[in-house]
N, C-alpha and C. Protein backbone atom coordinates (compact mmCIF):
# COMPACT_ATOMS: atom_id res chain seq x y z
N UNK A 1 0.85 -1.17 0.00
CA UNK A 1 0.00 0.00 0.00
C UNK A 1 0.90 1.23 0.00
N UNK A 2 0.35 2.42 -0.77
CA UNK A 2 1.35 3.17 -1.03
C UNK A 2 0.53 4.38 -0.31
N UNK A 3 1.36 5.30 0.28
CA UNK A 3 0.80 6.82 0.89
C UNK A 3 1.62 7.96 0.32
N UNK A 4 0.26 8.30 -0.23
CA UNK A 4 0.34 10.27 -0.80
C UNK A 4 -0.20 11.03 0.13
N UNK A 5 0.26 12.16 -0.49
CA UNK A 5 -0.12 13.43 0.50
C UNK A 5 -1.51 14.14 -0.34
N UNK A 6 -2.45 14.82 -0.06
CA UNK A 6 -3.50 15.55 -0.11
C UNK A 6 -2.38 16.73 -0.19
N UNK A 7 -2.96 17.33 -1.64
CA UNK A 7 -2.48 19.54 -1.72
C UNK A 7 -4.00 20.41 -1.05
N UNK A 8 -3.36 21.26 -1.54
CA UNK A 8 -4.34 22.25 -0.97
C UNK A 8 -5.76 22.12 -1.79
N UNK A 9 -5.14 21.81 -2.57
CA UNK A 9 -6.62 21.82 -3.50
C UNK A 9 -7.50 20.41 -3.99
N UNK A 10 -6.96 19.54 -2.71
CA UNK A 10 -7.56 18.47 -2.74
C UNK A 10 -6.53 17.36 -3.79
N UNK A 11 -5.77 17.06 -4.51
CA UNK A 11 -4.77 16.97 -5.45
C UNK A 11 -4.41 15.84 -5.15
N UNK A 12 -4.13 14.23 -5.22
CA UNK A 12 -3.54 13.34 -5.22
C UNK A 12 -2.65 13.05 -6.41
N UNK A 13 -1.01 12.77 -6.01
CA UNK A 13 -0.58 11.97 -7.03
C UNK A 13 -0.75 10.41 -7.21
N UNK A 14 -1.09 9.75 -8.37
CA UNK A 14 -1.18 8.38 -8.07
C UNK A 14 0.78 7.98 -8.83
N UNK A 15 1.15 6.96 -8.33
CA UNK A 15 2.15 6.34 -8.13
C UNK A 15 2.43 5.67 -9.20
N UNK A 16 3.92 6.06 -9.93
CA UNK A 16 4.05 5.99 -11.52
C UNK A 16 4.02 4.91 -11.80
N UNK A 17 4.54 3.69 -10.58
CA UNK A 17 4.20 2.38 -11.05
C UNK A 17 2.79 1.71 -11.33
N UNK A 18 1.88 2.32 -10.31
CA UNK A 18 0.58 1.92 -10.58
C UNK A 18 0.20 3.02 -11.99
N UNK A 19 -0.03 3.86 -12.45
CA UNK A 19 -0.25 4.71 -13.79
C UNK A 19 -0.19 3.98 -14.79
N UNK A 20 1.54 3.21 -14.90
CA UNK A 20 1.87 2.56 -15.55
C UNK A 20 1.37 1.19 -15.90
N UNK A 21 1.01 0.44 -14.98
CA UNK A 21 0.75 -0.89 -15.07
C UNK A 21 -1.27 -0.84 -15.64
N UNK A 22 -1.61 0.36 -15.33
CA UNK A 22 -3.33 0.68 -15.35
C UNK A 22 -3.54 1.62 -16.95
N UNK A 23 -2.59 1.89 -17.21
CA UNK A 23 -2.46 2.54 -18.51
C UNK A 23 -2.75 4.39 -18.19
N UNK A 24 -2.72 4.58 -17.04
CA UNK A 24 -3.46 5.84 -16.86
C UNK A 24 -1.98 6.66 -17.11
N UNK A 25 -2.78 7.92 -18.17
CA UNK A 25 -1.63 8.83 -18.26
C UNK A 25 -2.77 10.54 -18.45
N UNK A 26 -1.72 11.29 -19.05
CA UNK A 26 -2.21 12.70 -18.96
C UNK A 26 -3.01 12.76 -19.51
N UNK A 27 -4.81 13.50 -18.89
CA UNK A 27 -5.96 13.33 -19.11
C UNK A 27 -6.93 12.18 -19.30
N UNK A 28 -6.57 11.38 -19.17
CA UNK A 28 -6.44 10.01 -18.57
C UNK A 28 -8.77 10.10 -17.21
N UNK A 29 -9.38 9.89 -17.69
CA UNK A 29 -10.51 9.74 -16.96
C UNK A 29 -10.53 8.72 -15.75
N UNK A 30 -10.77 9.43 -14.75
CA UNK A 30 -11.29 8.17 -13.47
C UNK A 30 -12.17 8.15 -12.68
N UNK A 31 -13.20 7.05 -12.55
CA UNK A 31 -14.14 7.50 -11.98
C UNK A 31 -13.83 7.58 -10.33
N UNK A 32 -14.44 8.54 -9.65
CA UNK A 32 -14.12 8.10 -7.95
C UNK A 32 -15.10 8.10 -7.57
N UNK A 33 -15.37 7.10 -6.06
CA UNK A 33 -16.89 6.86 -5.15
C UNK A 33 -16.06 6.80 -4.06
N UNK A 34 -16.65 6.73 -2.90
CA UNK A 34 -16.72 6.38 -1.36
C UNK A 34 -17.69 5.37 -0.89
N UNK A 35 -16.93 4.18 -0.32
CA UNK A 35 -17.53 3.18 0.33
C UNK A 35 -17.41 2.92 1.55
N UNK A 36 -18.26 2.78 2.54
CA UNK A 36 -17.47 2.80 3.90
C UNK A 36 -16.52 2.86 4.26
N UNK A 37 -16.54 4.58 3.86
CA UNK A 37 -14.89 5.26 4.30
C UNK A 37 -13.58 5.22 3.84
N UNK A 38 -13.83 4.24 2.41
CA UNK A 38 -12.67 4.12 1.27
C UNK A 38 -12.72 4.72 0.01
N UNK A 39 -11.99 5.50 0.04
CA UNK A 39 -12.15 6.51 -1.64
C UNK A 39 -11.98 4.86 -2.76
N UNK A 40 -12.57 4.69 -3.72
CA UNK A 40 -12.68 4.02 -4.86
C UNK A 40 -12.02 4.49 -6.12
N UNK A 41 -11.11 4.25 -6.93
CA UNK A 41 -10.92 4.82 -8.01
C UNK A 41 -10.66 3.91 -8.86
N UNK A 42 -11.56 4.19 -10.10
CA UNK A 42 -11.76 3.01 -11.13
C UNK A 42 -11.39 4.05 -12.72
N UNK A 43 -10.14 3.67 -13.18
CA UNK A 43 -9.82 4.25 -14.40
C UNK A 43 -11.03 3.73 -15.65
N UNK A 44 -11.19 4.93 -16.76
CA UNK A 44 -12.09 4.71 -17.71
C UNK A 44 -11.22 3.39 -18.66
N UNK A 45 -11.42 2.61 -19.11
CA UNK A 45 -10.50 2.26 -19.85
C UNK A 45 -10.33 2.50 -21.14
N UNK A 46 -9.38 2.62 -22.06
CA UNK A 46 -9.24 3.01 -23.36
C UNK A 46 -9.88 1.81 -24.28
N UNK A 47 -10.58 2.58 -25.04
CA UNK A 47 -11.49 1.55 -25.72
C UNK A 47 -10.62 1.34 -27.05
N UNK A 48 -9.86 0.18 -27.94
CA UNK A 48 -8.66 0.16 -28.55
C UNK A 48 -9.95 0.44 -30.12
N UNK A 49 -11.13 0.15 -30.13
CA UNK A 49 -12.07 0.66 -31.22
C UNK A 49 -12.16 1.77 -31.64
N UNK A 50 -11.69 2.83 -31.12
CA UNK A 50 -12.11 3.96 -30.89
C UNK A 50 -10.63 4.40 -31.46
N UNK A 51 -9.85 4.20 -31.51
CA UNK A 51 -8.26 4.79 -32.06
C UNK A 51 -8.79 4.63 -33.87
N UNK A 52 -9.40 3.65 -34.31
CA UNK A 52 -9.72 3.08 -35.74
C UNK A 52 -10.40 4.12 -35.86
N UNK A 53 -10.92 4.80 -35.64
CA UNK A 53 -12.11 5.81 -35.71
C UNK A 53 -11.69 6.94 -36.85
N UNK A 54 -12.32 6.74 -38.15
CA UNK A 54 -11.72 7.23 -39.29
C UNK A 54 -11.06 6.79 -40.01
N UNK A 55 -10.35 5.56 -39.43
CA UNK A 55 -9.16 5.41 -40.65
C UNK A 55 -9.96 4.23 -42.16
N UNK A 56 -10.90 3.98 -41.98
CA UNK A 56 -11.70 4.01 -43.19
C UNK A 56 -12.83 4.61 -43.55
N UNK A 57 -12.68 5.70 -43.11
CA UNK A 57 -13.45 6.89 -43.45
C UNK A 57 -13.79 6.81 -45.26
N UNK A 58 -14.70 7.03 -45.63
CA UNK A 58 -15.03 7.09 -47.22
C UNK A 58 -14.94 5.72 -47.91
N UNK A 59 -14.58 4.53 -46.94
CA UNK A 59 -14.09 3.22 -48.00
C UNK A 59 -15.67 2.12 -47.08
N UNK A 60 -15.82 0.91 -47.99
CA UNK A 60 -17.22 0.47 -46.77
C UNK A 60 -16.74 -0.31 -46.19
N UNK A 61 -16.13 -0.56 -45.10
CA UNK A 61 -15.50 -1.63 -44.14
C UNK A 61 -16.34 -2.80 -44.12
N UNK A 62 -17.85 -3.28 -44.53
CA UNK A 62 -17.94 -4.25 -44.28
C UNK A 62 -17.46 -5.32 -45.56
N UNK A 63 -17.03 -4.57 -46.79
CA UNK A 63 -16.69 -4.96 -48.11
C UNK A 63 -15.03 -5.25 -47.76
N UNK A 64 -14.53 -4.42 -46.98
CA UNK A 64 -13.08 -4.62 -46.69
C UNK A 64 -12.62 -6.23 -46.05
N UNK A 65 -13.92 -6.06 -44.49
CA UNK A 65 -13.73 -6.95 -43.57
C UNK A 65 -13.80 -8.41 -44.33
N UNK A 66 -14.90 -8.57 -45.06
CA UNK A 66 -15.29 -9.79 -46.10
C UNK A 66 -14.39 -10.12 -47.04
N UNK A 67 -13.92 -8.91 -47.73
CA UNK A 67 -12.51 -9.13 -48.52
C UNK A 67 -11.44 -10.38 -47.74
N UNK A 68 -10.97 -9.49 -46.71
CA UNK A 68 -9.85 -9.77 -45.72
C UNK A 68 -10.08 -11.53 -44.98
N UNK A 69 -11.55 -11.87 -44.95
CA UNK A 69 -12.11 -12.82 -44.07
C UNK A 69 -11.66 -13.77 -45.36
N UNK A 70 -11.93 -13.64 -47.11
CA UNK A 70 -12.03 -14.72 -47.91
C UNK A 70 -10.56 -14.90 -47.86
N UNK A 71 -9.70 -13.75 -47.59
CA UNK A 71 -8.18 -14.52 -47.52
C UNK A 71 -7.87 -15.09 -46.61
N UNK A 72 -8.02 -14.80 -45.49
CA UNK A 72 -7.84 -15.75 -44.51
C UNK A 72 -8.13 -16.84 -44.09
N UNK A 73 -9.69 -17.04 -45.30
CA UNK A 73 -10.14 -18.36 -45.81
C UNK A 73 -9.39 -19.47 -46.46
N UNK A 74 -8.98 -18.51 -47.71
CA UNK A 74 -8.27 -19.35 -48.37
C UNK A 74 -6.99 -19.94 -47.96
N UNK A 75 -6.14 -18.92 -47.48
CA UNK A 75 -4.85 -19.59 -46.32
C UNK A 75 -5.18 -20.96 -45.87
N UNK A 76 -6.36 -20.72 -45.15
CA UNK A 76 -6.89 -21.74 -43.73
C UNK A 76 -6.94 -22.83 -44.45
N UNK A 77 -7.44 -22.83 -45.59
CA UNK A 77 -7.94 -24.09 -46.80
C UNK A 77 -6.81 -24.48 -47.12
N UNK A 78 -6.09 -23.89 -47.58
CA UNK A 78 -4.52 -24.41 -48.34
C UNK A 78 -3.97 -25.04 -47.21
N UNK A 79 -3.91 -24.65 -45.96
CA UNK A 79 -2.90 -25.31 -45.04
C UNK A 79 -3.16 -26.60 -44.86
């Protein structure tokens, strides 16, 4: 268990090893609650769908995905 200090303005640092291992970095969302008397903090997690977002913008991905699926068909068949 690790101990931080409270700033003036209410301010916790969380601990670069835990940041690190939770993925949390700058601007980074977390939700916080209180449970009998224990602060809770549950990071948003990065949704890895959401980075794709655009990069087939203008093309129809489900023509792509089907493309991509008959090759990986055919591989599977040949092997």
């Amino acid at each position: 268990m690790k101990k931080v200090t409270v700033s003036k303005k209410g301010q916790i640092v969380i601990p670069s090893k835990i940041r690190h291992k939770l993925g949390i970095d700058e601007g980074s969302k977390i939700d916080i609650t209180e449970k009998e008397g224990k602060l809770i903090l549950i990071p948003h997690l990065k949704n890895p769908i959401l980075k794709l977002r655009g990069k087939y913008k203008g093309r129809k991905l489900t023509e792509k995905l089907l493309k991509e699926r008959r090759v990986d068909d055919k591989k599977n068949f040949l092997t």
